[in-house]
N, C-alpha and C. Protein backbone atom coordinates (compact mmCIF):
# COMPACT_ATOMS: atom_id res chain seq x y z
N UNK A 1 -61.74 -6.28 31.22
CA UNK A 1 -61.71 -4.87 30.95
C UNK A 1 -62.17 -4.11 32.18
N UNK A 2 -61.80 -2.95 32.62
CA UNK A 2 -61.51 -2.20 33.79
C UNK A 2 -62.83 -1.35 33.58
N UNK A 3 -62.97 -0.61 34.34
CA UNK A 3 -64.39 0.69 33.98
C UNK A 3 -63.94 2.11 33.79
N UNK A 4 -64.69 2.23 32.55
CA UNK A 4 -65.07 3.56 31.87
C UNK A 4 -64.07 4.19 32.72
N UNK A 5 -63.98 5.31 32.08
CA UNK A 5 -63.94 7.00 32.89
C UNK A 5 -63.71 8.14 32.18
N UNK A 6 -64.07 8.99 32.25
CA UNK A 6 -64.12 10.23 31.62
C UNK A 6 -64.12 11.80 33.06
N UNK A 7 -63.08 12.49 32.67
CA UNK A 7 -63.13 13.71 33.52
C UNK A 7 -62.52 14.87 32.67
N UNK A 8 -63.11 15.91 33.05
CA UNK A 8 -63.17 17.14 32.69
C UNK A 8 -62.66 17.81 33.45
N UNK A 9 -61.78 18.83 33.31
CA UNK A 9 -61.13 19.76 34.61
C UNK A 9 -60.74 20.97 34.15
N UNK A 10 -61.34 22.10 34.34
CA UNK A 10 -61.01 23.45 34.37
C UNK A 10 -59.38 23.80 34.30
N UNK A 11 -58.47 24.43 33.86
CA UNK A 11 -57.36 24.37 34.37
C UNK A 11 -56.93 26.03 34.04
N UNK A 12 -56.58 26.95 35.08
CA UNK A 12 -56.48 28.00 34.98
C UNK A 12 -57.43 28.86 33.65
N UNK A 13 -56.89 30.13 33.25
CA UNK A 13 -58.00 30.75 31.88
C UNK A 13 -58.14 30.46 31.01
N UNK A 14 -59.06 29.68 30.15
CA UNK A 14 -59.36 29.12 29.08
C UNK A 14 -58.31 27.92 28.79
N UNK A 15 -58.33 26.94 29.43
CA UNK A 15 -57.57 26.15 29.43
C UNK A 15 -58.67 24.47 30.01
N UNK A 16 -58.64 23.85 29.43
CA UNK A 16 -59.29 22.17 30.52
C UNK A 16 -58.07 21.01 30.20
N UNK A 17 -58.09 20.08 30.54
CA UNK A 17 -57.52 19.09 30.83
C UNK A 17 -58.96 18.10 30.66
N UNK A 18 -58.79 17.01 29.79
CA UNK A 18 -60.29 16.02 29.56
C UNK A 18 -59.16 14.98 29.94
N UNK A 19 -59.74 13.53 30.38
CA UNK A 19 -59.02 12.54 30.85
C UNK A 19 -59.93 11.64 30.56
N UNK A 20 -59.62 10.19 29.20
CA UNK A 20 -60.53 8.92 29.00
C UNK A 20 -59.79 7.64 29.48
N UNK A 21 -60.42 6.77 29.96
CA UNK A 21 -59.87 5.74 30.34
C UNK A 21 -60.54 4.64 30.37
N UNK A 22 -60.56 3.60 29.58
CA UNK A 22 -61.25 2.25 29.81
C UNK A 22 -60.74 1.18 30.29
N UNK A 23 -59.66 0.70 30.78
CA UNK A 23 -59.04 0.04 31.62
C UNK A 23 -57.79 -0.29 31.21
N UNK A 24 -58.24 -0.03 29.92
CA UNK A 24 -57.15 -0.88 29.61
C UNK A 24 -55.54 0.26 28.94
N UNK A 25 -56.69 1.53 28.55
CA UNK A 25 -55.74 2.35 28.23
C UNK A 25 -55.83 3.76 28.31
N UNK A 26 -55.43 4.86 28.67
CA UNK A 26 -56.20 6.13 29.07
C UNK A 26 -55.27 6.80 28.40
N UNK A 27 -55.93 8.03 27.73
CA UNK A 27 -55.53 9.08 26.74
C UNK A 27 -55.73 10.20 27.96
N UNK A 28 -55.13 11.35 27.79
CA UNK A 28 -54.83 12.81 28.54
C UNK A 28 -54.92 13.89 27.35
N UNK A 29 -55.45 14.93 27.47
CA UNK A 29 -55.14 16.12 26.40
C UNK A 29 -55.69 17.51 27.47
N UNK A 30 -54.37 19.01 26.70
CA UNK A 30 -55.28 20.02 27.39
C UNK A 30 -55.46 20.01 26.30
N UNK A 31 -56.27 21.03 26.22
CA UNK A 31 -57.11 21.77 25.12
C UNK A 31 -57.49 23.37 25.26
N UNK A 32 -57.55 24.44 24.66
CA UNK A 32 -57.78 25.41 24.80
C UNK A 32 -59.49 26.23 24.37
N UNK A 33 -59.62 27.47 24.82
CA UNK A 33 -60.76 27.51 24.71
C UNK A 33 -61.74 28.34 23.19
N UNK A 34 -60.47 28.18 21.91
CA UNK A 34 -61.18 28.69 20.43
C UNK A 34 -62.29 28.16 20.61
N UNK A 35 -62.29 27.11 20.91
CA UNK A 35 -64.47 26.64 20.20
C UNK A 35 -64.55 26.12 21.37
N UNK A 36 -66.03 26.05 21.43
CA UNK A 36 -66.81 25.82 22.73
C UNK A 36 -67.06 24.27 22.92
N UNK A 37 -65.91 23.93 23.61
CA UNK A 37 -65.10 22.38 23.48
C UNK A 37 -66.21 21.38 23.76
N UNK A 38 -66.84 22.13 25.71
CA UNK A 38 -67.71 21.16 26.09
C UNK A 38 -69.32 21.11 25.37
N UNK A 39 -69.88 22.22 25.03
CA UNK A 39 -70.97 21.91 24.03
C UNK A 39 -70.59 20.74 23.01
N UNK A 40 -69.54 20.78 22.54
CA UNK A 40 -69.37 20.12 21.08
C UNK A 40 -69.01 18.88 21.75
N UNK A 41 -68.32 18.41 22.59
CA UNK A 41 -68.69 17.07 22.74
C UNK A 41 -70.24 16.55 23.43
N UNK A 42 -70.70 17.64 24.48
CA UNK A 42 -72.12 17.16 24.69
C UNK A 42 -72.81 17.06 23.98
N UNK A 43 -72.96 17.67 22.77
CA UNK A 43 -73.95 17.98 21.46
C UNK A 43 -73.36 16.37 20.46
N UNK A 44 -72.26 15.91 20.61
CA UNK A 44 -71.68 14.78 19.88
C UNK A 44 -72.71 13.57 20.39
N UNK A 45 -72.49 13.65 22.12
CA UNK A 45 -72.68 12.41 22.79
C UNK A 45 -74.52 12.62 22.50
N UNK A 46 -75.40 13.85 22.27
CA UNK A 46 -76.46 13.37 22.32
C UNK A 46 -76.72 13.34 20.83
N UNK A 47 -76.18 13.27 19.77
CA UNK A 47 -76.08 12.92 18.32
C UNK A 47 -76.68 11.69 18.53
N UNK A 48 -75.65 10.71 19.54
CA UNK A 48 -75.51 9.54 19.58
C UNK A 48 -76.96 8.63 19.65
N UNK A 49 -77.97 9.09 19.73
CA UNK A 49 -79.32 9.40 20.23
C UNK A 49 -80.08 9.54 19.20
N UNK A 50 -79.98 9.68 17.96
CA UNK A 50 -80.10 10.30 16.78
C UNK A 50 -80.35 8.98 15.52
N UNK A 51 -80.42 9.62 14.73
CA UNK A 51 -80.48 8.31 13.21
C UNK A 51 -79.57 8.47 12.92
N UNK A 52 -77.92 9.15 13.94
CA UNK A 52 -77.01 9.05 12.90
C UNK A 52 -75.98 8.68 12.92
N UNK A 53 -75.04 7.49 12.27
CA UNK A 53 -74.39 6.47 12.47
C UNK A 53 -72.77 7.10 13.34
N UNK A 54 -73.12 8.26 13.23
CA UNK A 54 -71.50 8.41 14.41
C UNK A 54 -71.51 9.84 14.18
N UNK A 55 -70.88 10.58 15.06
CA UNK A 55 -70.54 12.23 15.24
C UNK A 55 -68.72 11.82 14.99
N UNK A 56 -68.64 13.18 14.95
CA UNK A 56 -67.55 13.90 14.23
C UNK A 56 -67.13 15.06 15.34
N UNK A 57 -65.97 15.54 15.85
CA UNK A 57 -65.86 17.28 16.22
C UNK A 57 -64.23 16.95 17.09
N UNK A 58 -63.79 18.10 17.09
CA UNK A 58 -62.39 18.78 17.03
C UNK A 58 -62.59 19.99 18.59
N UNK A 59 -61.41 19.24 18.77
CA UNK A 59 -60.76 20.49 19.72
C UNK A 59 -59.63 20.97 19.25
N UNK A 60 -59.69 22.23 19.15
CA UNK A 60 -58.27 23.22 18.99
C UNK A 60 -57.85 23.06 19.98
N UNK A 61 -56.23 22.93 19.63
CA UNK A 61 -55.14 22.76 20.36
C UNK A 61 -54.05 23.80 20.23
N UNK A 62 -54.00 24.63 19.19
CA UNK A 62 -53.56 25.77 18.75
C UNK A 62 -52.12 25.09 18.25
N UNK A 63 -51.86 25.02 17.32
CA UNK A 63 -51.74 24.76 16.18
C UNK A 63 -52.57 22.87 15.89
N UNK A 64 -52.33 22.73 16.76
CA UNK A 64 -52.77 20.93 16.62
C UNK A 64 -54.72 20.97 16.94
N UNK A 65 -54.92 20.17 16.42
CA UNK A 65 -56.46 19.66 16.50
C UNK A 65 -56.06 18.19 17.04
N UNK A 66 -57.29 18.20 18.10
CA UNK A 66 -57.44 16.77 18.44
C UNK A 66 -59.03 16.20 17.83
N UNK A 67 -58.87 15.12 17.25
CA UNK A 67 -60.28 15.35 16.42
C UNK A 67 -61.07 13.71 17.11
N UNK A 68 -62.00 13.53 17.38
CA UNK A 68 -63.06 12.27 18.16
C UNK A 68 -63.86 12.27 16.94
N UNK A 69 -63.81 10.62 16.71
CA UNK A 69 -64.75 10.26 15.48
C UNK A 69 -65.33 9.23 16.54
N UNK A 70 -66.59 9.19 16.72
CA UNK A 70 -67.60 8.39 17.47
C UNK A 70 -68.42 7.60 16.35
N UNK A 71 -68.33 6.03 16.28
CA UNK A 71 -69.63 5.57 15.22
C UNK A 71 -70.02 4.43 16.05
N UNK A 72 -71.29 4.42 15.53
CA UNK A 72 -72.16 3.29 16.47
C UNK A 72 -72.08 1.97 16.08
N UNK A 73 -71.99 1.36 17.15
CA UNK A 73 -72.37 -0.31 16.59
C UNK A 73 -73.17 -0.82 17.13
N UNK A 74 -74.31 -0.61 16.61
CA UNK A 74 -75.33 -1.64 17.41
C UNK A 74 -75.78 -0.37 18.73
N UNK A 75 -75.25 -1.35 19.69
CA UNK A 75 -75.80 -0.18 21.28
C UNK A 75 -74.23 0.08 21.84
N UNK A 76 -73.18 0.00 20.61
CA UNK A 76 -71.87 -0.02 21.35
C UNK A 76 -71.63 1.92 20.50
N UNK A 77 -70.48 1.96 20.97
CA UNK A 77 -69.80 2.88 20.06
C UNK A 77 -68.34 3.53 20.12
N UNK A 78 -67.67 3.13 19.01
CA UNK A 78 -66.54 2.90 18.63
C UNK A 78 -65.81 4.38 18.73
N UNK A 79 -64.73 4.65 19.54
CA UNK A 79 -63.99 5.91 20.28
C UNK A 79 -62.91 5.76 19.14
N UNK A 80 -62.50 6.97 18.66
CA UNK A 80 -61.00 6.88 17.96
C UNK A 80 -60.89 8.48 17.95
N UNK A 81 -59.73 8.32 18.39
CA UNK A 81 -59.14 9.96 19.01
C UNK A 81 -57.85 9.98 18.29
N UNK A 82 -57.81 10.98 17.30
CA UNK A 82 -56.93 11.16 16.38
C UNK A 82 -56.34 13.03 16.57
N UNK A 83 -54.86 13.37 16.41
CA UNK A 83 -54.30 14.06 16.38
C UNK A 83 -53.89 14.55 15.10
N UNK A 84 -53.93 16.01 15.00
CA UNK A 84 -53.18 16.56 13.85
C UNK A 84 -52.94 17.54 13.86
N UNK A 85 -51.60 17.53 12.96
CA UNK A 85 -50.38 18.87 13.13
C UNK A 85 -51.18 20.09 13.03
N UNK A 86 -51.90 20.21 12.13
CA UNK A 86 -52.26 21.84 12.01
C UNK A 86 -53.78 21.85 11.79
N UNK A 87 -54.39 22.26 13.03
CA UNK A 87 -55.77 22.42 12.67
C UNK A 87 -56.36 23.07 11.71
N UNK A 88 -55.83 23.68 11.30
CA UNK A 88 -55.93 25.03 10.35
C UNK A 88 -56.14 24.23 8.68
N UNK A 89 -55.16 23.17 8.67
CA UNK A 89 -55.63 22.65 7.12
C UNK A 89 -56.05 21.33 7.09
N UNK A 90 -55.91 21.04 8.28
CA UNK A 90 -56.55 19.19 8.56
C UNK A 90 -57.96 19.27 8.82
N UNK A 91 -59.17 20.20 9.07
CA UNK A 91 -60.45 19.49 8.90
C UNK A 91 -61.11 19.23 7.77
N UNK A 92 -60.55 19.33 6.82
CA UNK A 92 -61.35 19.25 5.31
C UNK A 92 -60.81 17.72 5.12
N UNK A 93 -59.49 17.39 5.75
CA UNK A 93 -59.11 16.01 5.36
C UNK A 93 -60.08 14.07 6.18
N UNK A 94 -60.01 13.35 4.79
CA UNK A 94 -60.21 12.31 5.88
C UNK A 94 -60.19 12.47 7.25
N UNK A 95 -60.70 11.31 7.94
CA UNK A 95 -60.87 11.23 9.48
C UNK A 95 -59.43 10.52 9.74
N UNK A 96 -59.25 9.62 9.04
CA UNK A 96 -57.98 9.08 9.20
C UNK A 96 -56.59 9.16 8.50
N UNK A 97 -56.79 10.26 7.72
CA UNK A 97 -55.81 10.80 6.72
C UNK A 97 -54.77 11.74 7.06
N UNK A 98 -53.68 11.80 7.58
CA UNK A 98 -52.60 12.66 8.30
C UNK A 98 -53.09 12.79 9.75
N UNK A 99 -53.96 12.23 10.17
CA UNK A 99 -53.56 11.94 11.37
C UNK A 99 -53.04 10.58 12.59
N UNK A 100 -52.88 11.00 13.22
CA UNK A 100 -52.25 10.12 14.58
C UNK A 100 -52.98 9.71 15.70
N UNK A 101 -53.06 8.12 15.32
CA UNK A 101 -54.67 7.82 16.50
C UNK A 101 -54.01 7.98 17.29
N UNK A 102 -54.47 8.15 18.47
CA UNK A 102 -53.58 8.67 20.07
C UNK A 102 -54.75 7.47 20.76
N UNK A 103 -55.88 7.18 20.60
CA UNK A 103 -56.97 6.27 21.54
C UNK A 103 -57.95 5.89 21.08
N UNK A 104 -58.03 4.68 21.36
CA UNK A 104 -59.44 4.44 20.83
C UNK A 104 -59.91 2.58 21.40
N UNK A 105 -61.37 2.70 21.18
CA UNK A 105 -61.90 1.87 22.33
C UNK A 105 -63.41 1.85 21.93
N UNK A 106 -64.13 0.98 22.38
CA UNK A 106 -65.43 0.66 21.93
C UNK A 106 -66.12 0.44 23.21
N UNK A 107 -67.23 0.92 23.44
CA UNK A 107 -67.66 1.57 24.57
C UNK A 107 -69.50 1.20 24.54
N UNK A 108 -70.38 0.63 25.22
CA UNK A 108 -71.53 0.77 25.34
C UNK A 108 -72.38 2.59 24.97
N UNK A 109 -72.96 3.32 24.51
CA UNK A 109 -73.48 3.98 24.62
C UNK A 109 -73.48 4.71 25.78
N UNK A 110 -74.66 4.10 26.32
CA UNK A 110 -75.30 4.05 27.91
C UNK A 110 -73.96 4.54 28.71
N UNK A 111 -72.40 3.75 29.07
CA UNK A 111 -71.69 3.95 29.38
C UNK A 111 -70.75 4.93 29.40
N UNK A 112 -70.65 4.95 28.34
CA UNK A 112 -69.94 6.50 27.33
C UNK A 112 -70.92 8.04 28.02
N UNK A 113 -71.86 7.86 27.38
CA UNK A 113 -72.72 9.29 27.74
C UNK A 113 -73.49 9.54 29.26
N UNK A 114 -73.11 8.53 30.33
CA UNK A 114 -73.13 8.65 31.51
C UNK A 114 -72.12 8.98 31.91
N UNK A 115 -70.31 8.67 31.57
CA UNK A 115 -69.64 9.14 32.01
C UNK A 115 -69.27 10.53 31.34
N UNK A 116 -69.73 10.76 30.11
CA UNK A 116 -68.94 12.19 29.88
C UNK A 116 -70.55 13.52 31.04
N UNK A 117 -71.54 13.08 31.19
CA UNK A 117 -72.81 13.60 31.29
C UNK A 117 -72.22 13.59 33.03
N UNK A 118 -71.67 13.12 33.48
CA UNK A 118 -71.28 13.18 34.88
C UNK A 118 -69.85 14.32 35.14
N UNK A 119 -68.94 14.02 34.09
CA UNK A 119 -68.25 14.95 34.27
C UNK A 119 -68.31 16.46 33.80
N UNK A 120 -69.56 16.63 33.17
CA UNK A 120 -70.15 18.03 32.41
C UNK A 120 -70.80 18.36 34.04
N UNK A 121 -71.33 17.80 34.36
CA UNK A 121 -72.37 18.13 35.56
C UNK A 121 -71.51 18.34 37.19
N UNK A 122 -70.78 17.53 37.13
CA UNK A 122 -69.34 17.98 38.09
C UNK A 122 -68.43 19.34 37.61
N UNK A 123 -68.53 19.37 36.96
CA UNK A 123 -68.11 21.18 36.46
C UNK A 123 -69.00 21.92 37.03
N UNK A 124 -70.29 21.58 36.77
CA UNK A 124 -71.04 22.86 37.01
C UNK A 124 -71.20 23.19 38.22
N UNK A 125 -71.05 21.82 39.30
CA UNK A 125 -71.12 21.82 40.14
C UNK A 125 -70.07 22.39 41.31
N UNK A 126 -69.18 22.13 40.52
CA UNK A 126 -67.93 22.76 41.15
C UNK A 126 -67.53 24.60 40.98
N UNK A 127 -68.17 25.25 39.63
CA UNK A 127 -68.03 26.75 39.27
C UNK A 127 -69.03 26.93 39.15
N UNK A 128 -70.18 26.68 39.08
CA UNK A 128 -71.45 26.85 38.42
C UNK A 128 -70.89 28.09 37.51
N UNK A 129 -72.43 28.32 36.71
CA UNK A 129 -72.34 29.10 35.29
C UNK A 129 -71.54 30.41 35.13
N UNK A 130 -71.34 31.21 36.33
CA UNK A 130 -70.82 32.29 36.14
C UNK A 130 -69.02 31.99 36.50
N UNK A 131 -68.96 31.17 37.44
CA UNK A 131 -67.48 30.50 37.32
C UNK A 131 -66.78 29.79 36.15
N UNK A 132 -67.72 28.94 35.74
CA UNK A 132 -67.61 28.59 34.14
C UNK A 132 -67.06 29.80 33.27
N UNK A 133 -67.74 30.76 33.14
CA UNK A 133 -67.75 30.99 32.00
C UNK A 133 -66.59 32.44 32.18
N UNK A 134 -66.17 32.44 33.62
CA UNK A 134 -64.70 33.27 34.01
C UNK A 134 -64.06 32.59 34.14
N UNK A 135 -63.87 31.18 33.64
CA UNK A 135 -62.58 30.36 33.60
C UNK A 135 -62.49 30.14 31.87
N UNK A 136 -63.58 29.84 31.35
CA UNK A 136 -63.18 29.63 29.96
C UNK A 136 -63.51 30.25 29.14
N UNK A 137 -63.80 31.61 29.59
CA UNK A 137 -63.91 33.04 28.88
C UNK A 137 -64.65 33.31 28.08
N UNK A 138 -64.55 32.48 26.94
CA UNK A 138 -65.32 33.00 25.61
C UNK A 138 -67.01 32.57 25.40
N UNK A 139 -67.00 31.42 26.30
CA UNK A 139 -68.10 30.58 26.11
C UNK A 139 -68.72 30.22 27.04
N UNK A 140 -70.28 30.67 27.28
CA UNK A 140 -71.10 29.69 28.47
C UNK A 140 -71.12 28.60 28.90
N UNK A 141 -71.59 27.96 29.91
CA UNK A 141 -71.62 26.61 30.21
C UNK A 141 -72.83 26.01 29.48
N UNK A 142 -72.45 24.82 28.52
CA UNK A 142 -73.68 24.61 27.89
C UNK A 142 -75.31 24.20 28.36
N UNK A 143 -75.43 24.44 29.41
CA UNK A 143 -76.86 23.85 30.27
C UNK A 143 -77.61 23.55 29.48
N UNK A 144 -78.15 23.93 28.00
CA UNK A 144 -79.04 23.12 27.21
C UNK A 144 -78.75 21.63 26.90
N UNK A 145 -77.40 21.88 26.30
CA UNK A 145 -76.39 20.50 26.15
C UNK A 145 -76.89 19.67 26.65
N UNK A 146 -76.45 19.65 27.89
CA UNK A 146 -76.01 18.93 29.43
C UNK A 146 -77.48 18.29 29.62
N UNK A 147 -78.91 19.38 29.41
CA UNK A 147 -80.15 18.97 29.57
C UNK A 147 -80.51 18.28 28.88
N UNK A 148 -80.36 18.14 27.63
CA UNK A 148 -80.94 16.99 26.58
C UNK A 148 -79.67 15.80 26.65
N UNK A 149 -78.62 15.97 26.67
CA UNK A 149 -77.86 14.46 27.37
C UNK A 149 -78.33 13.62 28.07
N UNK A 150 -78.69 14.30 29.19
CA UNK A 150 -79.30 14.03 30.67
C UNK A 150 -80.93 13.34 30.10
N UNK A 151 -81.61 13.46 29.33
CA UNK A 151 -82.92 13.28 29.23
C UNK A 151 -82.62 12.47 28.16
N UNK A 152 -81.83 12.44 27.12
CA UNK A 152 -81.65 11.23 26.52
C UNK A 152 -81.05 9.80 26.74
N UNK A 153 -80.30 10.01 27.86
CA UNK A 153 -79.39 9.09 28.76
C UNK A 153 -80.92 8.45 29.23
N UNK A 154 -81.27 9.26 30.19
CA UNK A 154 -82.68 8.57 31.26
C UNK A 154 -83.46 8.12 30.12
N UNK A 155 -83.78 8.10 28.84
CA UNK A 155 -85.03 8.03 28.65
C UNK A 155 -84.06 6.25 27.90
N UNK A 156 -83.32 6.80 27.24
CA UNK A 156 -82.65 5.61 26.28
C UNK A 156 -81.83 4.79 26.68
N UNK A 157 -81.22 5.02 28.01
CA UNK A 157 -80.23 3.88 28.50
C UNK A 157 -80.64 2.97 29.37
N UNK A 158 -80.39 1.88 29.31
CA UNK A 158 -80.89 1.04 30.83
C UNK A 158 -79.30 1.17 31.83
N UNK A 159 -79.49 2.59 32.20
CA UNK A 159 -78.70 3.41 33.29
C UNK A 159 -78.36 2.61 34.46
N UNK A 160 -77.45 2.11 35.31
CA UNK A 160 -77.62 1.38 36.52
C UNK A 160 -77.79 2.09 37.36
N UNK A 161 -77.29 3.11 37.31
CA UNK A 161 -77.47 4.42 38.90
C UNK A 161 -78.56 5.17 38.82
N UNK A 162 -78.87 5.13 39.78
CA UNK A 162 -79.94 5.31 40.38
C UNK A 162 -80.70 7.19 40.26
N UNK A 163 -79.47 8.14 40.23
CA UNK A 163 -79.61 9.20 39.78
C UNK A 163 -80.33 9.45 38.13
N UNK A 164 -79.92 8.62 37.36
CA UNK A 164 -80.15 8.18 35.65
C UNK A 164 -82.23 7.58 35.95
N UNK A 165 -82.39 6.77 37.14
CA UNK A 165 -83.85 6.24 36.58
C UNK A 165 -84.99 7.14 37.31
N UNK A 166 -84.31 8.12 37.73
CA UNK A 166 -85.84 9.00 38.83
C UNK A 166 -85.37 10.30 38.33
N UNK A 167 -86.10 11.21 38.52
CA UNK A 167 -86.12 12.57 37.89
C UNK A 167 -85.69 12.99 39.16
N UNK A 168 -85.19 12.55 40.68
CA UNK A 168 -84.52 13.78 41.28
C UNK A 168 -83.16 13.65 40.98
N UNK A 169 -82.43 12.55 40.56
CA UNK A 169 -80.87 12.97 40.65
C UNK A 169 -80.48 14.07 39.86
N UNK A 170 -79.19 14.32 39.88
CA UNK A 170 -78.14 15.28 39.19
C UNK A 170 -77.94 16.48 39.60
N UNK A 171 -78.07 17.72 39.35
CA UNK A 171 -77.58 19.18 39.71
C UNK A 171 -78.92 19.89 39.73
């Protein structure tokens, strides 16, 4: 199996492009900016951190939802990225009920929330907060998010990089 990856990319006004890839197979989606996309997956990945056996959350796609069901196994956790026609009447349904897995993959923790926690932090780094939030209009850059990721990663992962085990790395 190949390594992780996860990227995030701004793409003109209220618009990103997210990109997952574990070696073996990589999913692509844009997404638009109705709900505040990157909180809700940073707020997912530090769930993960939590007593609670897997997060749940949706990106509008305008008419389509792309919906990430995350559940834990152990210190792993199980990716399934499911599509559906109309966001509008598909979140009340099953996780797997009218929709269309598009990806999915089982992932270390540690691994998972270092790579999405790197590509949240390469955003900021690239627009910081006031560029952020004139590219995706409606919504701030989540910096609380991003801060308790970041401090749950360091405190709970046995991190290999070196930025993850000392309090100077990151932004």
């Amino acid at each position: 199996m190949g390594e992780f990856r996860f990227s995030w990319e701004l793409r003109g006004a209220g618009c990103v492009t997210y990109r997952i890839d574990d070696g073996v197979s990589e999913h692509e989606t844009l997404i638009g900016y109705c709900t505040d996309a990157l909180a809700d997956l940073l707020y997912a990945m530090t769930g993960l951190y939590g007593d609670s056996s897997g997060e749940r959350f949706s990106f509008d796609r305008e008419p389509m939802e792309t919906r990430w069901l995350l559940r834990r196994r152990g210190a792993d956790v199980a990716i399934d990225i499911f599509e559906f026609p109309d966001g509008g009447t598909s979140w009340g349904s099953p996780d797997e009920t009218g929709g269309t897995l598009l990806w999915s993959s089982t992932q270390p923790r540690g691994v998972l929330c270092h790579a999405v926690k790197e590509a949240a932090e390469g955003v900021l780094r690239e627009h910081g907060e006031d560029g952020y939030l004139e590219k995706w209009m409606r919504h701030p850059f989540p910096v609380a998010a991003l801060q308790d990721l970041r401090r749950l990663h360091r405190r709970g992962d046995d991190c290999r990089y070196e930025e993850c085990r000392s309090d100077s790395g990151g932004w």
